[in-house]
N, C-alpha and C. Protein backbone atom coordinates (compact mmCIF):
# COMPACT_ATOMS: atom_id res chain seq x y z
N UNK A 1 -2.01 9.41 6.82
CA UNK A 1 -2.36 9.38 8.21
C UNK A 1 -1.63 10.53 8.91
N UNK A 2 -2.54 11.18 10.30
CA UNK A 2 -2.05 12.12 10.49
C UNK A 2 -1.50 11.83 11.83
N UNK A 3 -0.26 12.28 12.12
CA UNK A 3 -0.11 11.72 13.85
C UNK A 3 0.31 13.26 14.31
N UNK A 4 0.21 13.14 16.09
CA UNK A 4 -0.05 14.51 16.87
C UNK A 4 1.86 14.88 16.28
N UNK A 5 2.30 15.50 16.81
CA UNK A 5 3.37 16.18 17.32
C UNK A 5 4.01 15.58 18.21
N UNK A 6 5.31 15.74 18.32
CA UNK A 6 6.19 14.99 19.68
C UNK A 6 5.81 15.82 20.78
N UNK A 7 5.59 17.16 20.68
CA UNK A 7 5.61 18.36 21.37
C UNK A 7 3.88 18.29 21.96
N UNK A 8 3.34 17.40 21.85
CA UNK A 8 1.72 17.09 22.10
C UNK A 8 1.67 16.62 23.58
N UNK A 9 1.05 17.16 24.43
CA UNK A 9 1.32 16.60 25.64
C UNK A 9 0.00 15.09 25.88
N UNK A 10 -0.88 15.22 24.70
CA UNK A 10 -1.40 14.23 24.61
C UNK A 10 -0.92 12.83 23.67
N UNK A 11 -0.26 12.92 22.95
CA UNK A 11 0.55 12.27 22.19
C UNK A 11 1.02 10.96 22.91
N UNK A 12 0.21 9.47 22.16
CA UNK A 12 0.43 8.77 23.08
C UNK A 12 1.46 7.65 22.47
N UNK A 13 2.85 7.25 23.47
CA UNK A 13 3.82 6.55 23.06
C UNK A 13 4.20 5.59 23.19
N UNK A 14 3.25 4.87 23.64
CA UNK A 14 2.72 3.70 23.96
C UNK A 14 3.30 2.79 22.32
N UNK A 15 3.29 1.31 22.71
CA UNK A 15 3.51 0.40 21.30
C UNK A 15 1.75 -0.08 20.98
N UNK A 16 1.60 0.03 19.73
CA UNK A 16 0.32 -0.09 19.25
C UNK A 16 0.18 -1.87 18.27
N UNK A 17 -0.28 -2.81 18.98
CA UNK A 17 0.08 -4.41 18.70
C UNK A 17 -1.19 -4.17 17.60
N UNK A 18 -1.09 -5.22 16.73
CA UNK A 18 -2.50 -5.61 16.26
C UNK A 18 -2.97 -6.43 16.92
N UNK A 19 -4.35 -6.05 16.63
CA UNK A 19 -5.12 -7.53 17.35
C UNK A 19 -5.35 -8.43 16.63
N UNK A 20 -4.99 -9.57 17.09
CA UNK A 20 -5.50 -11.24 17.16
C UNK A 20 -6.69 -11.82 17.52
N UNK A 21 -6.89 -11.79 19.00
CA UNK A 21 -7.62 -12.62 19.06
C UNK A 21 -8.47 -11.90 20.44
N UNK A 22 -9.54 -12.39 20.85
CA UNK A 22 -9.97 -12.05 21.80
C UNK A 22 -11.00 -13.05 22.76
N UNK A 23 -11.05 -12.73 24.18
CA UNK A 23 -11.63 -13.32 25.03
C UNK A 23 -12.85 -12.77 25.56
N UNK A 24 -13.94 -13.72 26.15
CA UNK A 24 -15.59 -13.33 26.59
C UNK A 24 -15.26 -12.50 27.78
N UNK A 25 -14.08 -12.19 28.03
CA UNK A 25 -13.93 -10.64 29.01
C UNK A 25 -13.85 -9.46 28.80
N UNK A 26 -13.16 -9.55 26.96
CA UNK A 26 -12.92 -8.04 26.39
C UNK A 26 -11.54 -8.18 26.04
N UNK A 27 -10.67 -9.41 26.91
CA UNK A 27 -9.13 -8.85 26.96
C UNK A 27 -8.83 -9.20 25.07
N UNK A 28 -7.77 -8.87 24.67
CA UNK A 28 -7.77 -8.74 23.23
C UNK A 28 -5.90 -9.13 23.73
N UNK A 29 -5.29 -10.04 22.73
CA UNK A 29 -4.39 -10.57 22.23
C UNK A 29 -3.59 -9.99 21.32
N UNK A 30 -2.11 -9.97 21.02
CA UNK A 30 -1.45 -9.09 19.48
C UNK A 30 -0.71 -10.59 18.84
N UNK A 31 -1.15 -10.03 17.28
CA UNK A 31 -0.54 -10.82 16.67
C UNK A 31 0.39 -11.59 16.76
N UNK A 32 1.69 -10.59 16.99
CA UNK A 32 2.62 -10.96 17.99
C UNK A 32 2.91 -12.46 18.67
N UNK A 33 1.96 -12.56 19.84
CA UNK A 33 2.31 -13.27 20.49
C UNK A 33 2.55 -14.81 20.05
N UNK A 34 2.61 -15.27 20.66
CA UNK A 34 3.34 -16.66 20.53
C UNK A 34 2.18 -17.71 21.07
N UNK A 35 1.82 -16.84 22.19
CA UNK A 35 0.57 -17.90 22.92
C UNK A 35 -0.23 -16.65 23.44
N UNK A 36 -1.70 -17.20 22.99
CA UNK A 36 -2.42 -15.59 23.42
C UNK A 36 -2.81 -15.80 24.67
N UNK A 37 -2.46 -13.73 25.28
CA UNK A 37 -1.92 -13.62 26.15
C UNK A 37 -3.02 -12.17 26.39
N UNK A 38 -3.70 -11.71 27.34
CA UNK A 38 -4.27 -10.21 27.28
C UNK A 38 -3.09 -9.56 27.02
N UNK A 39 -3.45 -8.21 26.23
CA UNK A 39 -2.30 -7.20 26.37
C UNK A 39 -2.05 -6.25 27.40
N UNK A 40 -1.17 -5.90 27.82
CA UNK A 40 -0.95 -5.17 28.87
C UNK A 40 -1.56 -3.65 28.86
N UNK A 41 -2.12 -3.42 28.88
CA UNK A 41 -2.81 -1.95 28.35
C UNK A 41 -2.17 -0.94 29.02
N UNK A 42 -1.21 -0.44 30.30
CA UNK A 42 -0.60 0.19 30.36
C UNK A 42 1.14 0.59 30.03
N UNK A 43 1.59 -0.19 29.18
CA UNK A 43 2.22 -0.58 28.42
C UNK A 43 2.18 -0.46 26.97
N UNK A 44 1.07 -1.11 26.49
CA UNK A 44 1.17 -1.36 24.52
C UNK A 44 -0.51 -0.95 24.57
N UNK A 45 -1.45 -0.67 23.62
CA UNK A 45 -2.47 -1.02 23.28
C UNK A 45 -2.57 -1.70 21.98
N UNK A 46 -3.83 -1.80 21.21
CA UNK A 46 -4.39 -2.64 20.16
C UNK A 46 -4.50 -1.35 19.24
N UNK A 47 -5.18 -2.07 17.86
CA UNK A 47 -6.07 -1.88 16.85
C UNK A 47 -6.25 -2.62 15.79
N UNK A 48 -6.89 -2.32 15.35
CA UNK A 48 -7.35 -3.17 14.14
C UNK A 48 -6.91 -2.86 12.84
N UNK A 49 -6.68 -1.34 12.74
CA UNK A 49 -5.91 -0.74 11.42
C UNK A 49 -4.14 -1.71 11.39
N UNK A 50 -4.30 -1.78 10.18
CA UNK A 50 -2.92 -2.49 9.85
C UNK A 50 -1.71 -1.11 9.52
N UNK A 51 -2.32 -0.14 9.52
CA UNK A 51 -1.70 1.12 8.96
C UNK A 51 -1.34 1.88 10.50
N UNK A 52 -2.01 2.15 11.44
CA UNK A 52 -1.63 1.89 12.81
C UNK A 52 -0.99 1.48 13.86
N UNK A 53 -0.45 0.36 13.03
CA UNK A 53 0.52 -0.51 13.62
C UNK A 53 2.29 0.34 14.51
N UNK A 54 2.89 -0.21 15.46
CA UNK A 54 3.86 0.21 15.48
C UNK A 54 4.81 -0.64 16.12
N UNK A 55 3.96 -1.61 16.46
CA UNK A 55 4.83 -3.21 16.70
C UNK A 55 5.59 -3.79 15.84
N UNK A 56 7.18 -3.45 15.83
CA UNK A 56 7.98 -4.27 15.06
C UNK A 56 7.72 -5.76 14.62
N UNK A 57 7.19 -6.50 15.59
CA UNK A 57 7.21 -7.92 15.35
C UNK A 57 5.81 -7.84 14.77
N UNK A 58 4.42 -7.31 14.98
CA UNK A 58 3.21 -7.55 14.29
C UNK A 58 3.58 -7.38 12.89
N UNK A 59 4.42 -5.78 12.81
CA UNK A 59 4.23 -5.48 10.97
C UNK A 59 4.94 -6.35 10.40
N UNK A 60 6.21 -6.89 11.27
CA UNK A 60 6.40 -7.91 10.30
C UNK A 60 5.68 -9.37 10.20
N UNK A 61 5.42 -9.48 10.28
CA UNK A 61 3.81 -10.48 10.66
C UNK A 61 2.86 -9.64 9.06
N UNK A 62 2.32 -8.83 9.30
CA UNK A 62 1.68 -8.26 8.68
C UNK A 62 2.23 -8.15 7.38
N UNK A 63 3.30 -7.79 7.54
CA UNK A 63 4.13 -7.57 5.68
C UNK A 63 4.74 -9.14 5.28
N UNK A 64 4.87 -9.60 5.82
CA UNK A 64 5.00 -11.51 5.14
C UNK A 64 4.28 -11.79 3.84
N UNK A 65 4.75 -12.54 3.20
CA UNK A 65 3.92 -12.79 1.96
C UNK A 65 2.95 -13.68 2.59
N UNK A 66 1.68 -13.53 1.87
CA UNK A 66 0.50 -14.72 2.67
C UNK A 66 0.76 -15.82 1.61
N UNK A 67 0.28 -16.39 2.10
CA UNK A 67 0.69 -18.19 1.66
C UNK A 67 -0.65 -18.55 1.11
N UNK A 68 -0.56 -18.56 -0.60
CA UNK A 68 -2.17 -19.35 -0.52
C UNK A 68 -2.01 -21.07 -1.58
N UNK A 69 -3.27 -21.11 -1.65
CA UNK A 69 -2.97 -22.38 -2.48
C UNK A 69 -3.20 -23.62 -1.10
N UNK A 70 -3.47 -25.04 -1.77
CA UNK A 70 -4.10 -26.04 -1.01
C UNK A 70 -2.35 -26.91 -0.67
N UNK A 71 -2.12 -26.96 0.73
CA UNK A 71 -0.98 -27.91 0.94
C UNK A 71 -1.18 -29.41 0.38
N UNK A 72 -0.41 -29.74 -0.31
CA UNK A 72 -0.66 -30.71 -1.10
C UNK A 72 0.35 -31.92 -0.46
C-alpha cells in the first residue's frame, strides 16, 4: 500500500475506524465502538479495507483470534 507523504498538503490525518455497522441515513458506525454510534466525520472517517485501518482499538479488534466452533 501506498500512502501520500507527510510533506502532502493533501495528506489526510484524520483516524481511519473500520466500519461496523450502518444506518437507513448513511451514518456508518466503527468497530470500535461499544454502542453504535455515527462517526464523527470531521474527526475520524471509515473503510472497509482491514489494511486501511489506523484505529488502534479497531486493529486490535481486527487482529484477535476469531473464535470458531459451536458453544457447547
Amino acid at each position: 500500500m501506498i500512502f501520500a507523504s507527510p510533506a502532502d498538503p493533501y495528506r489526510d490525518r484524520k483516524k481511519y475506524h473500520k466500519a461496523a455497522k450502518s444506518d437507513g441515513r448513511g451514518s456508518v458506525s466503527a468497530l470500535c465502538f461499544a454502542r453504535p454510534r455515527p462517526i464523527n466525520l470531521a474527526h475520524a472517517l471509515w473503510t472497509l479495507r482491514d489494511e486501511a485501518v489506523t484505529c488502534p482499538k479497531c486493529l486490535r479488534i481486527i487482529r484477535a483470534p476469531k473464535q470458531t466452533g459451536d458453544p457447547q
